[in-house]
C-alpha atoms as a PDB file:
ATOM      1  CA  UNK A   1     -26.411   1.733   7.307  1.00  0.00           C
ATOM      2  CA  UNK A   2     -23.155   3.439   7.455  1.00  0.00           C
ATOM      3  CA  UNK A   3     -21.241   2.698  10.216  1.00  0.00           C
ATOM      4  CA  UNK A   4     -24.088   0.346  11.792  1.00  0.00           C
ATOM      5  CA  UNK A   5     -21.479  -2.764  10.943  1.00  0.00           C
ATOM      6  CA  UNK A   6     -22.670  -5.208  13.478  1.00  0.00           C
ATOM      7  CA  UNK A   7     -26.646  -4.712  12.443  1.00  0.00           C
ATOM      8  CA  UNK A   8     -25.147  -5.760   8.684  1.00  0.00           C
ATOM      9  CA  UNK A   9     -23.953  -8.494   9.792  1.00  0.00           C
ATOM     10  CA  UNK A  10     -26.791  -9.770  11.112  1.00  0.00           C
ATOM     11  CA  UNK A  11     -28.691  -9.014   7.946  1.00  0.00           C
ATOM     12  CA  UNK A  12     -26.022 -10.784   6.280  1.00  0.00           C
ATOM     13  CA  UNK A  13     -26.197 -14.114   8.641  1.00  0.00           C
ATOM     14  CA  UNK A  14     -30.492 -14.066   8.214  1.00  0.00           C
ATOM     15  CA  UNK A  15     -29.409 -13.996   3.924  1.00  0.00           C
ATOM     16  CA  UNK A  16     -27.007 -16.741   4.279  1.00  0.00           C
ATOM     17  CA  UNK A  17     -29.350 -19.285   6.610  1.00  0.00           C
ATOM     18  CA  UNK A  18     -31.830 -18.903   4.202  1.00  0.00           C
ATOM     19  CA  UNK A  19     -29.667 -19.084   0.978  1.00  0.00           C
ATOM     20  CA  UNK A  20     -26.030 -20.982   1.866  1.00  0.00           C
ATOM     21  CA  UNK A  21     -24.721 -20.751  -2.117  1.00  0.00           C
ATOM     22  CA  UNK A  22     -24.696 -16.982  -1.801  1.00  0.00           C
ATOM     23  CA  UNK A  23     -21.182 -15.330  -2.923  1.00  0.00           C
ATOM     24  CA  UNK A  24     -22.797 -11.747  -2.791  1.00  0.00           C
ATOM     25  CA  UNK A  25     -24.203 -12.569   1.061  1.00  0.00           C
ATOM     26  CA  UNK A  26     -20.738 -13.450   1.939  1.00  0.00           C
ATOM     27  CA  UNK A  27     -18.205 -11.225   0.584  1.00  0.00           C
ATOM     28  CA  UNK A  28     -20.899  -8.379   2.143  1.00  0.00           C
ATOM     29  CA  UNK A  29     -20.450 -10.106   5.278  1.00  0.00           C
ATOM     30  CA  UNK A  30     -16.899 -10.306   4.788  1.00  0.00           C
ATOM     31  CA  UNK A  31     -16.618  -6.512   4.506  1.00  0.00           C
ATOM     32  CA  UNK A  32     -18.856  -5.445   7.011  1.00  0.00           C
ATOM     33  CA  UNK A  33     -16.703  -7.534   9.228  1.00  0.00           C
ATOM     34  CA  UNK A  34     -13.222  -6.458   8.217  1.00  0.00           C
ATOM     35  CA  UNK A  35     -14.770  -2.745   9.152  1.00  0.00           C
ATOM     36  CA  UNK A  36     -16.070  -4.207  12.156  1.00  0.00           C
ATOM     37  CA  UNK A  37     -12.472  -5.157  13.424  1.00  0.00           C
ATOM     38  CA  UNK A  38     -13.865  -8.486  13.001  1.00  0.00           C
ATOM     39  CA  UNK A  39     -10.788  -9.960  10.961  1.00  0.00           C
ATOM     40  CA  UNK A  40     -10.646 -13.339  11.507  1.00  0.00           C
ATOM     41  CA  UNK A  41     -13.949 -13.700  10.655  1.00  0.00           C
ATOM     42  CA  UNK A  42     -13.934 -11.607   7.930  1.00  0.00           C
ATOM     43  CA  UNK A  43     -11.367 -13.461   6.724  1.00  0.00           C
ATOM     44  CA  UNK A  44     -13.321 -16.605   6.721  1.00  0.00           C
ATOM     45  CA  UNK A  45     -16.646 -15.242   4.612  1.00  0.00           C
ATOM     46  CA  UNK A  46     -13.852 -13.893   1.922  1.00  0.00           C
ATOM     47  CA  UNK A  47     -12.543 -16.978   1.559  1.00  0.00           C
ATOM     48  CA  UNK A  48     -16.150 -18.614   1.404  1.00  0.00           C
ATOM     49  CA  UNK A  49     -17.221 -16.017  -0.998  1.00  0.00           C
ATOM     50  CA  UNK A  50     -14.441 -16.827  -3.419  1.00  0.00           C
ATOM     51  CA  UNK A  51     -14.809 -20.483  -3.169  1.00  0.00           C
ATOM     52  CA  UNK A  52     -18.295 -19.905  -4.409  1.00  0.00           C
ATOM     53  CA  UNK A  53     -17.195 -17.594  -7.267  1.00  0.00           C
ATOM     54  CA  UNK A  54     -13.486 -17.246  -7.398  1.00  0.00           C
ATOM     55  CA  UNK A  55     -13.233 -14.337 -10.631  1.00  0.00           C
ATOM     56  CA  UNK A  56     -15.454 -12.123  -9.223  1.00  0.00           C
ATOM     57  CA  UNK A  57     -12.931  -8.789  -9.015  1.00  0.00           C
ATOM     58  CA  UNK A  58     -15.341  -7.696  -5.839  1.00  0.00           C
ATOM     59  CA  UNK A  59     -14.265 -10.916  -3.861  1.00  0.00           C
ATOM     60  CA  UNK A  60     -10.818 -10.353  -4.541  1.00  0.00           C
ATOM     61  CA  UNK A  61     -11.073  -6.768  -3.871  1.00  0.00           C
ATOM     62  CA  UNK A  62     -12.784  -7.602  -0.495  1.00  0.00           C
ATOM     63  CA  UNK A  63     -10.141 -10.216   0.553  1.00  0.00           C
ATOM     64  CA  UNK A  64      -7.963  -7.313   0.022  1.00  0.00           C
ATOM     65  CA  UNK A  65      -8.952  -4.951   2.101  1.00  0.00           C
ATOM     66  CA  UNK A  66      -9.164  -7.711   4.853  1.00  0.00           C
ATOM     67  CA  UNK A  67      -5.332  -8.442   4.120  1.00  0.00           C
ATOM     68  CA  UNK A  68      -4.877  -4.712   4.215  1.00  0.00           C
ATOM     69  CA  UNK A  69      -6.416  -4.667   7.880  1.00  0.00           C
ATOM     70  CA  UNK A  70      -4.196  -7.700   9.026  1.00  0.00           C
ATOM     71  CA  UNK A  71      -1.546  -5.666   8.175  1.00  0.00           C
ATOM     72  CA  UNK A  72      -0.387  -9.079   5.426  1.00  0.00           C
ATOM     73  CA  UNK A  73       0.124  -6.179   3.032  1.00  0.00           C
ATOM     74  CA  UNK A  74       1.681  -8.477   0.140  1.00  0.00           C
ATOM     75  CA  UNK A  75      -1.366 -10.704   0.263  1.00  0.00           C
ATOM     76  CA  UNK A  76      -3.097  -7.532  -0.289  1.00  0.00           C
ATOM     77  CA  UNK A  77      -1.056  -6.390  -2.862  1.00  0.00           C
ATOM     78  CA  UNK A  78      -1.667  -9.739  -4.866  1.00  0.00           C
ATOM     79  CA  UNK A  79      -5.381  -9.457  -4.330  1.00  0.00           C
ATOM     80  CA  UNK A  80      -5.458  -6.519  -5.506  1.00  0.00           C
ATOM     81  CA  UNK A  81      -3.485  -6.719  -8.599  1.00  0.00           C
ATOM     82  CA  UNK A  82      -5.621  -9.814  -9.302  1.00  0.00           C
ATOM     83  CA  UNK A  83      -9.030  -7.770  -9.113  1.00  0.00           C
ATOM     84  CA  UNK A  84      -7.766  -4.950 -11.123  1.00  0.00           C
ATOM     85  CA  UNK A  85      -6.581  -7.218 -13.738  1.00  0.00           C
ATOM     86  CA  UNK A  86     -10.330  -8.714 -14.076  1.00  0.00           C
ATOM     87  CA  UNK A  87     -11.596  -5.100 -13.628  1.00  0.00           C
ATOM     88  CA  UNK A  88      -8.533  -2.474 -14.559  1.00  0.00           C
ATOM     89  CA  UNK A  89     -11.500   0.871 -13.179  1.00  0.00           C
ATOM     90  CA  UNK A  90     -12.318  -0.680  -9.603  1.00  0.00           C
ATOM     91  CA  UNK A  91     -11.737   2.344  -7.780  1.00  0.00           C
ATOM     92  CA  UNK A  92     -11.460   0.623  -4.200  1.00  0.00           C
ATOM     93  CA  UNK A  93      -9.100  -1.499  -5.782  1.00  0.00           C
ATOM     94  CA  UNK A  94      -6.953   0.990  -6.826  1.00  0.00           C
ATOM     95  CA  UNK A  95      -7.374   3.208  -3.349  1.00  0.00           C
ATOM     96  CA  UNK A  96      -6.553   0.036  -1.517  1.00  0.00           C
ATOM     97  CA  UNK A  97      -3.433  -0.880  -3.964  1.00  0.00           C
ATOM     98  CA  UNK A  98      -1.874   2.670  -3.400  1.00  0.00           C
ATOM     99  CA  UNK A  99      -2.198   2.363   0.083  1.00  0.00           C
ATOM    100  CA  UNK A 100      -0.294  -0.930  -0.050  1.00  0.00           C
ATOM    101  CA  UNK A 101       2.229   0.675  -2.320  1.00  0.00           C
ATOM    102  CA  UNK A 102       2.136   3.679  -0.475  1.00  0.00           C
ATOM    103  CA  UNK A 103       3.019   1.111   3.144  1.00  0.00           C
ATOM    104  CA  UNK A 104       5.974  -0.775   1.117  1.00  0.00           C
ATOM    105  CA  UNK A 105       7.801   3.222   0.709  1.00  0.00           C
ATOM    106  CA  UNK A 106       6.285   3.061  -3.288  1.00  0.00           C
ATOM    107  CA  UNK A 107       5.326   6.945  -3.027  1.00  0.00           C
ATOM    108  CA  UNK A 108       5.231   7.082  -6.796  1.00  0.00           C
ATOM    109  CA  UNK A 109       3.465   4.431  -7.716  1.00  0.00           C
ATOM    110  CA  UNK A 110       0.435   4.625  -4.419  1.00  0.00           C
ATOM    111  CA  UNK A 111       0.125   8.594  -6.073  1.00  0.00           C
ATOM    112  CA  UNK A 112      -0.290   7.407  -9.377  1.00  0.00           C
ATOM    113  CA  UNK A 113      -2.995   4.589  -8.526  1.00  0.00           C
ATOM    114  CA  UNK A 114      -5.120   6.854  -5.586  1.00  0.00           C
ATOM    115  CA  UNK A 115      -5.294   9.667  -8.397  1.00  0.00           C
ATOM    116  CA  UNK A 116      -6.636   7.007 -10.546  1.00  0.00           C
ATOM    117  CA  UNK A 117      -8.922   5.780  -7.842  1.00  0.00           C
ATOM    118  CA  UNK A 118     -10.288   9.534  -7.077  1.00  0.00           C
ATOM    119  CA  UNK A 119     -10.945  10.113 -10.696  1.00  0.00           C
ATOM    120  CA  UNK A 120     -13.211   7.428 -11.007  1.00  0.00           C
ATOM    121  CA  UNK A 121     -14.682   7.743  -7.431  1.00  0.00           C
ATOM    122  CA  UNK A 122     -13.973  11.076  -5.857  1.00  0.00           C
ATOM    123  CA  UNK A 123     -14.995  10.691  -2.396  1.00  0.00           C
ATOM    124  CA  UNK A 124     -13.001   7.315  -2.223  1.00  0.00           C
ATOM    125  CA  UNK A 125     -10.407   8.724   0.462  1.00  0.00           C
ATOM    126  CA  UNK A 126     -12.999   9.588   2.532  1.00  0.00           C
ATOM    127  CA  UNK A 127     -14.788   6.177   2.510  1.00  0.00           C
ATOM    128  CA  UNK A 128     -11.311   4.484   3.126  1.00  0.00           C
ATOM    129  CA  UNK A 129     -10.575   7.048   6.103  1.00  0.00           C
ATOM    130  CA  UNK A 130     -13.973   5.845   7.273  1.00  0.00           C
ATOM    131  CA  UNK A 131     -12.759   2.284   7.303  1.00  0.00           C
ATOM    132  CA  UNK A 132      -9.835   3.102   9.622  1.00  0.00           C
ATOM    133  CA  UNK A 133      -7.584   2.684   6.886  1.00  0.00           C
ATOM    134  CA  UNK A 134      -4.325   5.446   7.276  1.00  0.00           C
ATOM    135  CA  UNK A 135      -3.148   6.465   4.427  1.00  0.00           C
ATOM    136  CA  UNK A 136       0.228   7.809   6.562  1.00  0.00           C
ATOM    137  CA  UNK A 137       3.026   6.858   4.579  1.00  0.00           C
ATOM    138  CA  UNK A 138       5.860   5.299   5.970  1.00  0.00           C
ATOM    139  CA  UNK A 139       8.255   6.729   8.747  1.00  0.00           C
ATOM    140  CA  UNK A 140      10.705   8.278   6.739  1.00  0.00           C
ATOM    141  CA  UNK A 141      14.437   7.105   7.674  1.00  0.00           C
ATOM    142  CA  UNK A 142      15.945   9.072   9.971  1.00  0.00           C
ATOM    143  CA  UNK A 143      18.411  12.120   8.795  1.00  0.00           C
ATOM    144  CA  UNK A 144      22.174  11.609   8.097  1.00  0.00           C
ATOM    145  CA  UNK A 145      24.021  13.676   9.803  1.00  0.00           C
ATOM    146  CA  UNK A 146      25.431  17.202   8.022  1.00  0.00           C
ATOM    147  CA  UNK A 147      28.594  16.398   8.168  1.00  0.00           C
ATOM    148  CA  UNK A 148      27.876  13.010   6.148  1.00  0.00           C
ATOM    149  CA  UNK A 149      25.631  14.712   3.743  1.00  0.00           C
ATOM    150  CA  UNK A 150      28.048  16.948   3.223  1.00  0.00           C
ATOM    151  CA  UNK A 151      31.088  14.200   2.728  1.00  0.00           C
ATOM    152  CA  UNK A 152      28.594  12.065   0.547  1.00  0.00           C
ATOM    153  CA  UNK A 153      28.018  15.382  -1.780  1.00  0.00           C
ATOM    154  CA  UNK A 154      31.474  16.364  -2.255  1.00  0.00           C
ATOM    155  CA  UNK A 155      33.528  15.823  -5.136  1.00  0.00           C
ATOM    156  CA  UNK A 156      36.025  13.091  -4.778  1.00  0.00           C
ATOM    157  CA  UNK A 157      39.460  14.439  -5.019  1.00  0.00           C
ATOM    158  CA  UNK A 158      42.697  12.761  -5.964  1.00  0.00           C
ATOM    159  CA  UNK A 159      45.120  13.525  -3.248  1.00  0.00           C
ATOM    160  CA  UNK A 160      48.423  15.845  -5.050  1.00  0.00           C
ATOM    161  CA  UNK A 161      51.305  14.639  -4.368  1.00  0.00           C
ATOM    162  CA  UNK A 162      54.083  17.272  -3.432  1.00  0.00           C
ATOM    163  CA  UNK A 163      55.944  19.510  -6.076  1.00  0.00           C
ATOM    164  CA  UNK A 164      59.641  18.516  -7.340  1.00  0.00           C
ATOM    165  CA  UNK A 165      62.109  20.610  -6.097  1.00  0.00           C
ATOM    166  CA  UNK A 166      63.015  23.165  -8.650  1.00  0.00           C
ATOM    167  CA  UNK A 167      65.608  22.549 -10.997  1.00  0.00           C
ATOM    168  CA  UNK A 168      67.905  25.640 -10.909  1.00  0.00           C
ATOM    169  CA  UNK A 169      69.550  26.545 -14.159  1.00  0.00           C
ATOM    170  CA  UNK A 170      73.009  27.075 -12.399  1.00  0.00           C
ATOM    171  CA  UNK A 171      74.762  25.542 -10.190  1.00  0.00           C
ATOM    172  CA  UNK A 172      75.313  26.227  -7.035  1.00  0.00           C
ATOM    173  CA  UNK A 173      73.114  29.490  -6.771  1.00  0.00           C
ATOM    174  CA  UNK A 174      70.104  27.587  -4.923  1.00  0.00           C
ATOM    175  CA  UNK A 175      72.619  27.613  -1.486  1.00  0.00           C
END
């Protein structure tokens, strides 16, 4: 059913009417909202899903990504960091962190976790591209000019201060 968001969702609804103390039926729901668009709502079955069972790293990890689409990266960032500390190999969880990291100019650090993430899961920059989730760090500031670079790089200099006039060993011969 890739892709086919709004037909999971449906699924999802049918699962939850018939069973309403179903964590699993919501944080699905919850996903296949968030890459739906659907945030709000989304939003809403993550939070459900962890009231039902609030340690589950795949809740967490699912609130995440929603964060992550709403753009409330530092929510994300704590979600995240909370589901990898109950589950230190979740590869979506790491993706999703470095892309966080990788949005708050942490180029270092978002390398270090989606290299983690893609040797546990390979293909997990794909599935995230799939999601509509850029990876795109950053705009980079813009460039100081040359002539600043160059005045930044330079090596400070103490200013010299003029020579004495000689000192002539005999008078009179310096007129």
């Amino acid at each position: 059913m890739q892709g086919q968001y709004d037909r999971a969702v449906a699924d999802f609804d049918q699962a939850i009417r018939l069973k309403p103390i179903f964590p699993a039926a919501f944080n699905n729901r919850c996903s296949a909202r968030a890459k739906a668009g659907q945030l709000q709502q989304a939003l809403a079955d993550c939070e459900e899903a962890w009231r039902q069972r609030p340690n589950d790293p795949n809740n967490l990890d699912t609130r995440a990504f929603t964060y992550l689409k709403l753009g409330q990266i530092d929510r994300a960032l704590a979600d995240y960091n909370a589901a990898l500390g109950l589950n230190p190999n979740l590869p979506s969880s790491l993706y999703g962190r470095g892309l966080v990291k990788l949005k708050k100019g942490d180029r270092r650090g978002a390398t270090t976790d989606m290299a983690s993430a893609k040797s546990i899961q390979p293909d997990i920059a794909k599935e995230f591209a799939g999601f509509g989730s850029d990876p795109s760090p950053p705009p980079k500031p813009p460039p100081v000019a040359v002539k600043e670079r160059q005045r930044e790089q330079a090596p400070a200099v103490a200013p010299v201060a003029p020579a004495p006039p000689p000192v002539l060993p005999w008078p009179g011969l310096g007129k």
